[in-house]
N, C-alpha and C. Protein backbone atom coordinates (compact mmCIF):
# COMPACT_ATOMS: atom_id res chain seq x y z
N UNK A 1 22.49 18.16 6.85
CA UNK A 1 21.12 17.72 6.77
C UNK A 1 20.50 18.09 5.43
N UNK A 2 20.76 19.37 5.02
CA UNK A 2 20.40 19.69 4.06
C UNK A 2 21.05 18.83 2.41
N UNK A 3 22.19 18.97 2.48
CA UNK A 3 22.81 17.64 1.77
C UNK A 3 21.97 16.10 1.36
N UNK A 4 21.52 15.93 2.20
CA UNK A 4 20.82 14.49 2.98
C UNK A 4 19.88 14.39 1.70
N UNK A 5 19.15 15.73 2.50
CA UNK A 5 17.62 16.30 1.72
C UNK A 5 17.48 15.98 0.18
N UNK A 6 18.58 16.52 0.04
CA UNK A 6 18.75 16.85 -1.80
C UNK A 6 19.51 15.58 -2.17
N UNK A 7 19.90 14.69 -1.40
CA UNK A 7 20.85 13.32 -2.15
C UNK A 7 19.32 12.23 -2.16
N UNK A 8 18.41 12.21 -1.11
CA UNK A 8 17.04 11.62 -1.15
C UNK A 8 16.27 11.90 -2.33
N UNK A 9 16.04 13.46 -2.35
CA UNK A 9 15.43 13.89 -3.46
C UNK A 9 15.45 13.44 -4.70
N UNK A 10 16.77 13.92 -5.17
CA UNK A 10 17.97 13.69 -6.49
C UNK A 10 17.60 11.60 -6.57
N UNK A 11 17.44 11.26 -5.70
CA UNK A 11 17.22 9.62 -5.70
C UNK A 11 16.29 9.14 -6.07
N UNK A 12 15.13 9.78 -5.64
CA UNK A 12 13.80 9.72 -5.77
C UNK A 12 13.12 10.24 -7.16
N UNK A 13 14.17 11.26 -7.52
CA UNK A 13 13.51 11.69 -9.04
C UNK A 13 13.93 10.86 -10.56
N UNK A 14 15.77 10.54 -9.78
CA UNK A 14 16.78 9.47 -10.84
C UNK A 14 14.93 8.43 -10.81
N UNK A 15 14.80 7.61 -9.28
CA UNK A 15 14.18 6.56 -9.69
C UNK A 15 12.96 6.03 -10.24
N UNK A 16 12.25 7.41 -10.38
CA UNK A 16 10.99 7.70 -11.10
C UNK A 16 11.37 8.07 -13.01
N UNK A 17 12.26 7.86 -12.85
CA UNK A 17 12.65 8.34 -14.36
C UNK A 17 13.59 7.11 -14.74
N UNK A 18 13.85 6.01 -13.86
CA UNK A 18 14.75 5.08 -14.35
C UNK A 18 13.18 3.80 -14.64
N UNK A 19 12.38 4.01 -13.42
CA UNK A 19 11.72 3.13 -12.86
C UNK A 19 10.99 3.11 -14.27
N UNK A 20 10.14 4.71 -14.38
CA UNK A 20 9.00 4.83 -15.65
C UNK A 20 9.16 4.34 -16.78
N UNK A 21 8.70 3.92 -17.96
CA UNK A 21 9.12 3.49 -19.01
C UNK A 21 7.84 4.89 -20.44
N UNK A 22 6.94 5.33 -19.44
CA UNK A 22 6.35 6.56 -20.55
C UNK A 22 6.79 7.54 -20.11
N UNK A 23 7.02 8.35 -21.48
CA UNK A 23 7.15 9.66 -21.84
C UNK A 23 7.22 10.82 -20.73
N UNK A 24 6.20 10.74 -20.44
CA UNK A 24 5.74 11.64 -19.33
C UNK A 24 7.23 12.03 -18.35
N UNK A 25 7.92 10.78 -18.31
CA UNK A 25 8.87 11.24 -17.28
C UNK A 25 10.15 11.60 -17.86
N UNK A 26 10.29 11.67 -18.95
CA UNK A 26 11.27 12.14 -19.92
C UNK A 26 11.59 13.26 -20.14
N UNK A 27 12.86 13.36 -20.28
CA UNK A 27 14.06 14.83 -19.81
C UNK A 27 13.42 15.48 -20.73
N UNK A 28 13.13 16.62 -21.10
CA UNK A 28 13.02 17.18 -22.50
C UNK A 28 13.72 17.53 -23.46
N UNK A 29 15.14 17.50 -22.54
CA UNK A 29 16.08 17.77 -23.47
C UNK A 29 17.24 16.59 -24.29
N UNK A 30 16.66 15.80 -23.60
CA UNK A 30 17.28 14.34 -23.59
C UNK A 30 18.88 14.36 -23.46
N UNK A 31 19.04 15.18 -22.59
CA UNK A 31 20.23 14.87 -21.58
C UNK A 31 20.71 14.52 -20.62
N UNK A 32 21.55 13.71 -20.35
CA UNK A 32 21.47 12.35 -19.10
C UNK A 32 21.56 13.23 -17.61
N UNK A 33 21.36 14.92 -17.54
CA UNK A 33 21.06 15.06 -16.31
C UNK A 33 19.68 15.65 -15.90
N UNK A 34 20.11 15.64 -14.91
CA UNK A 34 18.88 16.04 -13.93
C UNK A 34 19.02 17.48 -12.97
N UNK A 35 18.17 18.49 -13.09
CA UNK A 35 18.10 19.26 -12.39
C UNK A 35 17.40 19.62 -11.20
N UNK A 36 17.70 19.78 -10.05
CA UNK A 36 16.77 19.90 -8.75
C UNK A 36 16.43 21.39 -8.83
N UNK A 37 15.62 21.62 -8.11
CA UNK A 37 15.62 23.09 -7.74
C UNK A 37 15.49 22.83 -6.18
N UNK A 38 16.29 23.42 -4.99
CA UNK A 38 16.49 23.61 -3.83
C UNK A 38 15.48 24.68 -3.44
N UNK A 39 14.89 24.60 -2.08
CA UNK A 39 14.21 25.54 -0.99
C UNK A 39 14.96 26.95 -1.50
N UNK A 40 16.36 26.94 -1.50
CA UNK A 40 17.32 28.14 -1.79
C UNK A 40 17.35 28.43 -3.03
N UNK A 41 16.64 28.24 -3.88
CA UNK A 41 16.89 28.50 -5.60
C UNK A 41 17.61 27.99 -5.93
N UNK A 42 18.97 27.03 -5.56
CA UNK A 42 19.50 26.89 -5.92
C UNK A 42 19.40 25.65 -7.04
N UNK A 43 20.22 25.19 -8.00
CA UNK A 43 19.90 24.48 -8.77
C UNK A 43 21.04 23.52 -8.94
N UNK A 44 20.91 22.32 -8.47
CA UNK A 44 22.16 21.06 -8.58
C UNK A 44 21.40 20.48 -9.92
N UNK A 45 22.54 19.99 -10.62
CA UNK A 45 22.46 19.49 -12.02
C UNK A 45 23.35 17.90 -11.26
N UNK A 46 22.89 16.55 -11.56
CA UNK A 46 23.89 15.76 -11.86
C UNK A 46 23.94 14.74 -13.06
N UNK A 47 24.90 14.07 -13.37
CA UNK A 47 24.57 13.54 -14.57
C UNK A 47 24.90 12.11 -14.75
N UNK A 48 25.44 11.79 -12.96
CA UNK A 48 25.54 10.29 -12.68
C UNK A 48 25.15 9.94 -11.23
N UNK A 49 24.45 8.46 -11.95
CA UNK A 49 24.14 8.25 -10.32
C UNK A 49 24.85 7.15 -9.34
N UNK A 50 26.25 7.20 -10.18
CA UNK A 50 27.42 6.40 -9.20
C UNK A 50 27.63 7.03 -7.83
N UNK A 51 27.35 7.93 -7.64
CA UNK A 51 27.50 8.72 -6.64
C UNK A 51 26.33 8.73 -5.50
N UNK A 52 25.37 7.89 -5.69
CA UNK A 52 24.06 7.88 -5.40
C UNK A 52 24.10 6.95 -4.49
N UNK A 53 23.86 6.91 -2.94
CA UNK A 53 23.68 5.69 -1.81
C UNK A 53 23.02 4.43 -2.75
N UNK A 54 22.85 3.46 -2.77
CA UNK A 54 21.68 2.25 -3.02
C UNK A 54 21.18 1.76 -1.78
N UNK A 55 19.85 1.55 -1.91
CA UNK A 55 19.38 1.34 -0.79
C UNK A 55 18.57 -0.16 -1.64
N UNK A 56 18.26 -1.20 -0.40
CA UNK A 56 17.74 -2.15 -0.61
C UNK A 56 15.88 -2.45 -0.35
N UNK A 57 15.21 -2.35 -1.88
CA UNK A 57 13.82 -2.27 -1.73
C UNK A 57 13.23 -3.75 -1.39
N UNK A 58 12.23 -3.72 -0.34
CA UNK A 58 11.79 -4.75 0.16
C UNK A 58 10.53 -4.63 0.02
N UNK A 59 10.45 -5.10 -1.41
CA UNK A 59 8.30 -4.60 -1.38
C UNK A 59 7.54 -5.82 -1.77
N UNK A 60 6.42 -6.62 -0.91
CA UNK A 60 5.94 -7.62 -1.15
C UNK A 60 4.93 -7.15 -2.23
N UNK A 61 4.94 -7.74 -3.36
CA UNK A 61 3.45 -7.33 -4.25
C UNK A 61 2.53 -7.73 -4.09
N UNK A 62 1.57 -7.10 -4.36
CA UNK A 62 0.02 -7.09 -3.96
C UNK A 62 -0.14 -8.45 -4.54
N UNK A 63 -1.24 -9.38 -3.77
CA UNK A 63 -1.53 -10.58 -4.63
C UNK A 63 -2.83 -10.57 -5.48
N UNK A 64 -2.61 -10.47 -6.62
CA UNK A 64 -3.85 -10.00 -7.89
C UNK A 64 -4.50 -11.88 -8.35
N UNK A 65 -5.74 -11.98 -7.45
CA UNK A 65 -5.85 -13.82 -8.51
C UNK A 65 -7.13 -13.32 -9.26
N UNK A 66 -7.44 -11.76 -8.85
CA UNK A 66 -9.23 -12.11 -9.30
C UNK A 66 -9.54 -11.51 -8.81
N UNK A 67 -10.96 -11.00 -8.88
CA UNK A 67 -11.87 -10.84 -8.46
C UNK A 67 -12.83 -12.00 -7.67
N UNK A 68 -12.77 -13.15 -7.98
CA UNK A 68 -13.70 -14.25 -7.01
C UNK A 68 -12.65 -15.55 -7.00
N UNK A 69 -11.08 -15.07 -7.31
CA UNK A 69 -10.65 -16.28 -7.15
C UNK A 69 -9.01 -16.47 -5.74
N UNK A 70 -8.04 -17.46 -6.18
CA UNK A 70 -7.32 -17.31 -4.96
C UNK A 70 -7.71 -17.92 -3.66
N UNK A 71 -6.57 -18.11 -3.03
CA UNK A 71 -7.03 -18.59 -1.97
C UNK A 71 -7.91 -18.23 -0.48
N UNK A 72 -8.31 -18.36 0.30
CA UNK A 72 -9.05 -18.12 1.43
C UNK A 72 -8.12 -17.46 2.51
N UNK A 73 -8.83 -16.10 3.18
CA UNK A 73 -7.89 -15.48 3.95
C UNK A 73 -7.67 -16.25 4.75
N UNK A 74 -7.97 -17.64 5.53
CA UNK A 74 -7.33 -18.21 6.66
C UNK A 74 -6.20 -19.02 5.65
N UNK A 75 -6.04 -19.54 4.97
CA UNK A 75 -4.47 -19.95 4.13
C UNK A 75 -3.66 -18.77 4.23
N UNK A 76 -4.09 -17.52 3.67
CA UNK A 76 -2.77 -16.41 3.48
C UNK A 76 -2.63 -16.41 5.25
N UNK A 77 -3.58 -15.73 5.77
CA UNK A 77 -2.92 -15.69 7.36
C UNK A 77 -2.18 -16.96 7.79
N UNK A 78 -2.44 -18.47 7.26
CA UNK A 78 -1.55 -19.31 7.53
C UNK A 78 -0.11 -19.32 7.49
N UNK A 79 -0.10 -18.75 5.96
CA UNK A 79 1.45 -19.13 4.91
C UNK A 79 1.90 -17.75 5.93
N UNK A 80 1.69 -16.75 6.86
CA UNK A 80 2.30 -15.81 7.41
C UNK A 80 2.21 -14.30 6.73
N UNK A 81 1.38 -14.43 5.89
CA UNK A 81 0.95 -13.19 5.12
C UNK A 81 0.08 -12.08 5.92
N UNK A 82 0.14 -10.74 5.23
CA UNK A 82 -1.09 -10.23 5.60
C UNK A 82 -2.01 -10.02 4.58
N UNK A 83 -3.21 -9.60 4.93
CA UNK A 83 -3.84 -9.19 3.56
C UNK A 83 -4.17 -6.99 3.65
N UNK A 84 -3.72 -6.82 2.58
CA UNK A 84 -3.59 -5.63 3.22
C UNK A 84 -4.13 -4.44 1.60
N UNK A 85 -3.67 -3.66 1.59
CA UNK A 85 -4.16 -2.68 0.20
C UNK A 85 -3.54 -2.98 -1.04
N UNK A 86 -4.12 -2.99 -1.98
CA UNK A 86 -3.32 -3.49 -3.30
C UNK A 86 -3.89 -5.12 -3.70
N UNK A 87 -4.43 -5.56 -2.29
CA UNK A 87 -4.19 -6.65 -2.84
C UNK A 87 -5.99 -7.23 -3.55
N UNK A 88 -5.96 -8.42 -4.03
CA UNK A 88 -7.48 -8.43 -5.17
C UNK A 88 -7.61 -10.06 -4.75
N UNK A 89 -8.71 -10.67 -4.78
CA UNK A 89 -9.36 -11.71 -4.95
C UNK A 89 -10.21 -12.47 -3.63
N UNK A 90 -10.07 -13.66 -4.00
CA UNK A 90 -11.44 -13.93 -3.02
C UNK A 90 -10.97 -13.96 -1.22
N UNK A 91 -9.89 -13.73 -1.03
CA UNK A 91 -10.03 -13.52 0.40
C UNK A 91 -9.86 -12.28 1.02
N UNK A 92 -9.87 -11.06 0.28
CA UNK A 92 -10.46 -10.04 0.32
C UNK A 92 -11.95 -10.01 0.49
N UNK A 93 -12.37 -10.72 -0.22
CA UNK A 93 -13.95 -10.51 -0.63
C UNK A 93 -14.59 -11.01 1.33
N UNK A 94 -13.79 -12.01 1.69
CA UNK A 94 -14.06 -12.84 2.76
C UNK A 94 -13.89 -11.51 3.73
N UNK A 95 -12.54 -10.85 3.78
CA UNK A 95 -12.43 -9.43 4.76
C UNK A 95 -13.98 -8.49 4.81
N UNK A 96 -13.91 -8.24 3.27
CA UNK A 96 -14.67 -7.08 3.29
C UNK A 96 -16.18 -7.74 3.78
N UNK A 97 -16.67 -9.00 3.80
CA UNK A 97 -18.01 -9.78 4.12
C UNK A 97 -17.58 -9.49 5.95
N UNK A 98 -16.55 -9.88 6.27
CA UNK A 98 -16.56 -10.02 7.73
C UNK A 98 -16.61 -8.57 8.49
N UNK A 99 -16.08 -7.62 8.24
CA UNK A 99 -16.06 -6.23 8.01
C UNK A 99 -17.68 -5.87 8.44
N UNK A 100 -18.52 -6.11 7.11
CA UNK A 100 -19.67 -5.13 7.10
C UNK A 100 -20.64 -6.35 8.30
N UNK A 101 -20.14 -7.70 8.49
CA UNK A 101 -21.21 -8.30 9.15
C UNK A 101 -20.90 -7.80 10.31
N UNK A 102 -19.71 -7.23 11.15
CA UNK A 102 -19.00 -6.43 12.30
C UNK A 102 -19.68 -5.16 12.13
N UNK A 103 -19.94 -4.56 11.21
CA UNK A 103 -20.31 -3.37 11.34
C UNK A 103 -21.66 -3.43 11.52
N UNK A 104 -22.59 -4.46 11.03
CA UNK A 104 -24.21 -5.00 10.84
C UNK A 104 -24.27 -5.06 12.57
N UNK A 105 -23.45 -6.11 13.56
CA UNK A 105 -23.80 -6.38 14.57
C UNK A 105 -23.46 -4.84 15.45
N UNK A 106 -22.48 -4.00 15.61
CA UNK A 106 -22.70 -2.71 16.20
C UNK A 106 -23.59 -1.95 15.82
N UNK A 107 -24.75 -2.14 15.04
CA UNK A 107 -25.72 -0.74 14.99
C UNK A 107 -24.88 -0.01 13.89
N UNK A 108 -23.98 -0.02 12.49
CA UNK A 108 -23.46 0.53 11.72
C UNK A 108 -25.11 0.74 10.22
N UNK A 109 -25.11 1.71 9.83
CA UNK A 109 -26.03 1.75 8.97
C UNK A 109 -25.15 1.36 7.35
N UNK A 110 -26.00 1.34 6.54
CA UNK A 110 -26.00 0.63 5.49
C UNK A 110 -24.60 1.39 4.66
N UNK A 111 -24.85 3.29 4.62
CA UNK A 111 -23.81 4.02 4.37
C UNK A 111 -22.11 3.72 4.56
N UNK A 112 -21.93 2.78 5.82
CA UNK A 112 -20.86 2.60 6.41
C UNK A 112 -20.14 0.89 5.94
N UNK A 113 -20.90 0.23 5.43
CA UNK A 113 -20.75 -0.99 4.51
C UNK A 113 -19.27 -0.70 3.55
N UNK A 114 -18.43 -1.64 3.24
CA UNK A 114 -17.51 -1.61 2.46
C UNK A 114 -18.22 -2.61 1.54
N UNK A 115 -18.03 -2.15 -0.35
CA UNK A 115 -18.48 -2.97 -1.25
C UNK A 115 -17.82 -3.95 -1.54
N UNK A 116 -18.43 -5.14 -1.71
CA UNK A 116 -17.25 -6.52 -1.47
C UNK A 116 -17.50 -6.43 -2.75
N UNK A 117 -16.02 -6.23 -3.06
CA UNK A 117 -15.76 -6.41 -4.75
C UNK A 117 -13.96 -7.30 -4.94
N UNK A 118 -13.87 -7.52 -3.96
CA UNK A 118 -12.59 -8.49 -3.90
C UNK A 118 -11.33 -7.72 -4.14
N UNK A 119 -11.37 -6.15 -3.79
CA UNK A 119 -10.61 -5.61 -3.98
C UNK A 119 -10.12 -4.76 -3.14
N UNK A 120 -9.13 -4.62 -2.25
CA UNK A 120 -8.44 -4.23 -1.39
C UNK A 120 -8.01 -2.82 -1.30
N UNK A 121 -9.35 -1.75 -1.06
CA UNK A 121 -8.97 -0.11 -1.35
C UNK A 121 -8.54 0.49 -0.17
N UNK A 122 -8.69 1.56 -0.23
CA UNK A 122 -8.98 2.71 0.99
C UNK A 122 -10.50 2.44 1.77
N UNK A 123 -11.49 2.48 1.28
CA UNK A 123 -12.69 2.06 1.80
C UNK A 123 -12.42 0.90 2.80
N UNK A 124 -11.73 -0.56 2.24
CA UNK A 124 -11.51 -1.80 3.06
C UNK A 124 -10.95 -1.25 3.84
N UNK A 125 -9.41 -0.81 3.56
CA UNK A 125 -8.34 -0.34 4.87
C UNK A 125 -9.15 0.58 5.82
N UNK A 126 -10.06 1.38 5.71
CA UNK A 126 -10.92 2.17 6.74
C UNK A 126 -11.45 1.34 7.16
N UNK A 127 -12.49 0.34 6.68
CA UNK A 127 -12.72 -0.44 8.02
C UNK A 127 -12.22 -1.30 8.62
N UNK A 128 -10.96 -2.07 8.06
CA UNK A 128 -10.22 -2.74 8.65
C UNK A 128 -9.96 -1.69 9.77
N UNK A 129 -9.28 -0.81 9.57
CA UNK A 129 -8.33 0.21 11.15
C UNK A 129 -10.00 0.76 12.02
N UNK A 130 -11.06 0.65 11.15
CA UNK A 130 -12.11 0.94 12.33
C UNK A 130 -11.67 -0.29 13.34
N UNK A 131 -12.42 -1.25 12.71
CA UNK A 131 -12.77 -2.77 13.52
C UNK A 131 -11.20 -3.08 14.29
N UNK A 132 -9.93 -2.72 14.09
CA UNK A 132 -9.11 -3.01 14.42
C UNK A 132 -8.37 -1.82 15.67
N UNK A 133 -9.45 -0.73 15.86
CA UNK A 133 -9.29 0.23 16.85
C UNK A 133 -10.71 0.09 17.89
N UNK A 134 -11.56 -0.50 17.02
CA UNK A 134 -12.71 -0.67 18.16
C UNK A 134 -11.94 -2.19 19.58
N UNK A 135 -11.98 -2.89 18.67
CA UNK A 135 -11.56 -4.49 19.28
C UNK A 135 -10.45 -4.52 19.85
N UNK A 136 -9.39 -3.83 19.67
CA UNK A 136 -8.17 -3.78 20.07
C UNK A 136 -7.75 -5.14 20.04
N UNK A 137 -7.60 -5.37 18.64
CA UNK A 137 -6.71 -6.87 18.47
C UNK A 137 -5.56 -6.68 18.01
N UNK A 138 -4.98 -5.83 18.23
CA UNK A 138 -3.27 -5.68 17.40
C UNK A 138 -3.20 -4.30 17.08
N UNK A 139 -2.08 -4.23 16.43
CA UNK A 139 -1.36 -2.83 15.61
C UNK A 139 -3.05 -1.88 14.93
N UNK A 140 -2.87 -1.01 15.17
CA UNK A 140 -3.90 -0.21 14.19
C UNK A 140 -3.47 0.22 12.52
N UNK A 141 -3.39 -1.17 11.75
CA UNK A 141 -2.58 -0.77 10.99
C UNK A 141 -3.02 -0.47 9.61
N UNK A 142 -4.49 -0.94 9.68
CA UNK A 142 -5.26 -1.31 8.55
C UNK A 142 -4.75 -2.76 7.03
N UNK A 143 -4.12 -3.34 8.42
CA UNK A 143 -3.80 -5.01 7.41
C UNK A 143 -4.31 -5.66 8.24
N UNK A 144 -4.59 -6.89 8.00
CA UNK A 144 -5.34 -8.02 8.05
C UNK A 144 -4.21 -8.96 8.34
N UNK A 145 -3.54 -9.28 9.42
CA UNK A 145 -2.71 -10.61 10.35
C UNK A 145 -3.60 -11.70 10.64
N UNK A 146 -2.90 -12.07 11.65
CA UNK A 146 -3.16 -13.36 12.17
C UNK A 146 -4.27 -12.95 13.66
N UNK A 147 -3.84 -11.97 14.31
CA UNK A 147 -4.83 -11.54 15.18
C UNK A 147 -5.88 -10.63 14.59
N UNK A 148 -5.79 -9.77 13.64
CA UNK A 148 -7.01 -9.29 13.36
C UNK A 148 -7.99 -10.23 12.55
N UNK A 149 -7.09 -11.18 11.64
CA UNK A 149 -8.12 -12.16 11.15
C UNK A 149 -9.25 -13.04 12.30
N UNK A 150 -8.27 -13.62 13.55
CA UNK A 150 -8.87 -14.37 14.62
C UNK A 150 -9.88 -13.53 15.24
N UNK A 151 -9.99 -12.23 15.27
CA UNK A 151 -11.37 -11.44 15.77
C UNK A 151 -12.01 -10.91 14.87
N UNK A 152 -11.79 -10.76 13.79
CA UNK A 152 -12.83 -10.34 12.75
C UNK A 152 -13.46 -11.77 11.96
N UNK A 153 -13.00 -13.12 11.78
CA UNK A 153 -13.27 -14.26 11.66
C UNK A 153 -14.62 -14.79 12.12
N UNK A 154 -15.06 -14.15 13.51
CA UNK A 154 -15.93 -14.53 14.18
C UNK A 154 -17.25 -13.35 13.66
N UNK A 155 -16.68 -12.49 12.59
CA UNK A 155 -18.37 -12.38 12.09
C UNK A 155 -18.24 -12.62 10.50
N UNK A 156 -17.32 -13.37 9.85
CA UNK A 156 -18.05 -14.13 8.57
C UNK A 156 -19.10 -14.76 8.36
């Protein structure tokens, strides 16, 4: 298990240093290894990562059109998307409007409003997983589907 630990680790640091392209993540000594330091002091050095599992990354990117542009969250919930953190433009803006008019009709005060700025933060994702734990329309996941769109829809 412990093995495991340190082959994840050792993976995770190769891929922050393969991934980065500034300085910041650069060896100091500019030698092609890498040193861990273990829970145990101990210290694994390696200096290849042929030896390294590959694992297959499956990451949808955020969709960036804008700030007021892009398509309408009922198209992305169409095409099978969600709308979720990261992501920017005008059907965000449509979430975060439907959001605070949900929060307007429960008695929510002004403090508790998400700023519709077409941009998909922590603030949105909090009230998405509010409105999506009050209503019980799906996963509490703080994304925006096809069922949380169909009950939050009804206060745009």
């Amino acid at each position: 298990m412990k093995n495991k630990k340190i082959k994840l680790l050792t993976l995770g640091i190769l891929s922050t240093i393969v991934i980065s392209s500034t300085p910041v993540f650069a060896s100091a000594n500019n030698s092609n290894s890498i040193a861990v330091k273990t829970a145990s002091s101990k210290i694994i050095t390696t200096s290849s990562t042929s030896n390294l599992p590959t694992m297959p990354i499956n990451i949808r990117p955020a969709f960036t059109y804008g700030q007021s542009d892009g398509p309408s969250a009922q198209s992305i919930i169409n095409s099978g998307e969600t709308i979720k953190t990261g992501d920017v433009g005008n059907a965000v803006k449509q979430v975060q409007t439907a959001c605070n008019n949900w929060i307007h009709s429960v008695g929510g005060s002004a403090d508790d409003y998400v700023k519709v700025d077409g941009v998909f933060g922590k603030s949105t994702r909090y009230a998405v997983t509010v409105f999506q734990d009050n209503v019980s329309c799906g996963p509490v996941d703080g994304e925006v589907g096809a069922r949380t769109w169909a009950a939050l829809s009804t206060h745009k």
